[in-house]
C-alpha atoms as a PDB file:
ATOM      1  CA  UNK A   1     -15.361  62.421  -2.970  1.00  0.00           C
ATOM      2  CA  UNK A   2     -11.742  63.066  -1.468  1.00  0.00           C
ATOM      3  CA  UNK A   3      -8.873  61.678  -2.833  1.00  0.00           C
ATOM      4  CA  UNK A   4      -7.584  61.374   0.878  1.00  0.00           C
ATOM      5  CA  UNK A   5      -7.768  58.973   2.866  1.00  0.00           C
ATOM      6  CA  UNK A   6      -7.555  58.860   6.686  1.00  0.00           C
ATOM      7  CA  UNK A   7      -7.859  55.717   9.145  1.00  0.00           C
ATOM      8  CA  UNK A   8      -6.822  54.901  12.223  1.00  0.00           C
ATOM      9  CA  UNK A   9      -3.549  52.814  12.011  1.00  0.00           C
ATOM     10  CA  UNK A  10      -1.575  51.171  15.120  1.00  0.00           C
ATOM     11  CA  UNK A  11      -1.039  54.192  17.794  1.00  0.00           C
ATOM     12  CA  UNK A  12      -1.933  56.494  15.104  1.00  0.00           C
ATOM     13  CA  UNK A  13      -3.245  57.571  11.873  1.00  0.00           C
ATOM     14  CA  UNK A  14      -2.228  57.033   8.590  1.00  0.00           C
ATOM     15  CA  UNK A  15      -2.716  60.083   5.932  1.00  0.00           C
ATOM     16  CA  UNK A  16      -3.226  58.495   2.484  1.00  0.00           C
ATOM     17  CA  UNK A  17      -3.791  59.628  -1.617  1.00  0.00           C
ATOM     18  CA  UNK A  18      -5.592  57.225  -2.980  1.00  0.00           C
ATOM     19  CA  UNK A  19      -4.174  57.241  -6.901  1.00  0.00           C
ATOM     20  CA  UNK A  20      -1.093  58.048  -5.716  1.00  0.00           C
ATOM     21  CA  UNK A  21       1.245  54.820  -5.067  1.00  0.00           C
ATOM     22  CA  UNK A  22       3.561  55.100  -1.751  1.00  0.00           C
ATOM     23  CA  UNK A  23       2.272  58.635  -1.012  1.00  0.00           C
ATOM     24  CA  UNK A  24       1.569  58.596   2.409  1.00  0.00           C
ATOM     25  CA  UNK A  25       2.156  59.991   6.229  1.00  0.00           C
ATOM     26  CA  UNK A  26       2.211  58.519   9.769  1.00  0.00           C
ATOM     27  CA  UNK A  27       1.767  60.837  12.735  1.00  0.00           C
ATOM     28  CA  UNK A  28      -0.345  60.680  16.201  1.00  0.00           C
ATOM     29  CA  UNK A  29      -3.468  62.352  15.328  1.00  0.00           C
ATOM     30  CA  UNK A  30      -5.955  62.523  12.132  1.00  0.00           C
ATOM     31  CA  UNK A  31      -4.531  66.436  11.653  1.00  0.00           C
ATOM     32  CA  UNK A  32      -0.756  65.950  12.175  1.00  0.00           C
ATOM     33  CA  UNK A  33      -1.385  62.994   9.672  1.00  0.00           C
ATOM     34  CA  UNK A  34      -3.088  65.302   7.197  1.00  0.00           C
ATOM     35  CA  UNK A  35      -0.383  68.277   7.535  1.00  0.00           C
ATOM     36  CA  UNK A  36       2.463  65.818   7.183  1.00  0.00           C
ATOM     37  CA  UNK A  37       0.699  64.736   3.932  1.00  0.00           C
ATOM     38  CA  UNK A  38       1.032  67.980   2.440  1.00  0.00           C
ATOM     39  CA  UNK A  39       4.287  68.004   3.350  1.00  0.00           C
ATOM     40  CA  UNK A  40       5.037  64.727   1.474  1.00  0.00           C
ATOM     41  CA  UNK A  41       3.067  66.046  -1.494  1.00  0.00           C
ATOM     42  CA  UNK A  42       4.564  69.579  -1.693  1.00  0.00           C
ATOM     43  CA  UNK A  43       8.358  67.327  -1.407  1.00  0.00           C
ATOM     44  CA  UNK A  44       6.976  64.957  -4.712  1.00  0.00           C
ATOM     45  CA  UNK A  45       6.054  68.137  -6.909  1.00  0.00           C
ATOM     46  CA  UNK A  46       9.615  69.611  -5.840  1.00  0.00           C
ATOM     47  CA  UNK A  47      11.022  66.579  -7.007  1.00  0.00           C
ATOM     48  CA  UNK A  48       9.095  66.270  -9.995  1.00  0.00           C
ATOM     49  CA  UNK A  49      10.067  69.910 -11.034  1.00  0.00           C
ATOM     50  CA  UNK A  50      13.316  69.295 -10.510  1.00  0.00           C
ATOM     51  CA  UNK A  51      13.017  66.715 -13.005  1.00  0.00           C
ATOM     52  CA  UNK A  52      11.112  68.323 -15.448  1.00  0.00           C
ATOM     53  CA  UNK A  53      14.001  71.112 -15.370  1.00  0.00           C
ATOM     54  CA  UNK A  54      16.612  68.691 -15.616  1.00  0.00           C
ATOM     55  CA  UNK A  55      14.494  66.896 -18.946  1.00  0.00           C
ATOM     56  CA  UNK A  56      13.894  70.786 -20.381  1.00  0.00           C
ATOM     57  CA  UNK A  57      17.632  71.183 -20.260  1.00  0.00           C
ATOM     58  CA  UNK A  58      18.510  67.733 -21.822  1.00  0.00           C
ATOM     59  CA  UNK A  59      16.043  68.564 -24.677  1.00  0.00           C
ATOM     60  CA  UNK A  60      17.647  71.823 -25.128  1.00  0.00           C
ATOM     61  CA  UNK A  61      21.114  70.430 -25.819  1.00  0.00           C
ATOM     62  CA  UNK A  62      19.465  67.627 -27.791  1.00  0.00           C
ATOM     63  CA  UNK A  63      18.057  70.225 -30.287  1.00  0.00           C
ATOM     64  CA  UNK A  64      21.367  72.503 -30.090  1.00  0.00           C
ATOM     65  CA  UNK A  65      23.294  69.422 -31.114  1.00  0.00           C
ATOM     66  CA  UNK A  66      21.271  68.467 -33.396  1.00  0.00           C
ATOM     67  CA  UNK A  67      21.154  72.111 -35.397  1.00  0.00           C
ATOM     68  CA  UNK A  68      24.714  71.977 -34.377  1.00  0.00           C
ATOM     69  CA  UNK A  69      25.432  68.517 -36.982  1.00  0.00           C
ATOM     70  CA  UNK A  70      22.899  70.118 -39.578  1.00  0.00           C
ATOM     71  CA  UNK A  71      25.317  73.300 -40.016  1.00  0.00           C
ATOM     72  CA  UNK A  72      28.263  71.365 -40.244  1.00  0.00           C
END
């Protein structure tokens, strides 16, 4: 069973994940819809490691602190 979904949507088609909310592309043919997808996808996991980076750095300077106020 794919987790993509493809359907024919006003002059083109519409390149959906289906457990993924507002994850979607547009384009003018089934394939161009499908390639954009991946596009969209690989620009969400940037995003999310970006974010996950940003959180692993935050963490770090919430423990450093926090050793920081126990040696004082």
């Amino acid at each position: 069973m794919s987790d993509i979904v493809i359907r024919k949507d006003w002059e083109g088609y519409l390149a959906e994940v289906k457990w993924l909310k507002n994850i979607f592309a547009f384009w003018y043919s089934e394939a161009e819809a499908k390639s954009e997808l991946l596009n969209v996808v690989e620009m969400m996991m940037d995003f999310h490691l970006e974010l996950l980076e940003k959180e692993r750095k935050l963490k770090h300077q919430l423990l450093w602190n926090n050793m920081v106020d126990y040696a004082l």
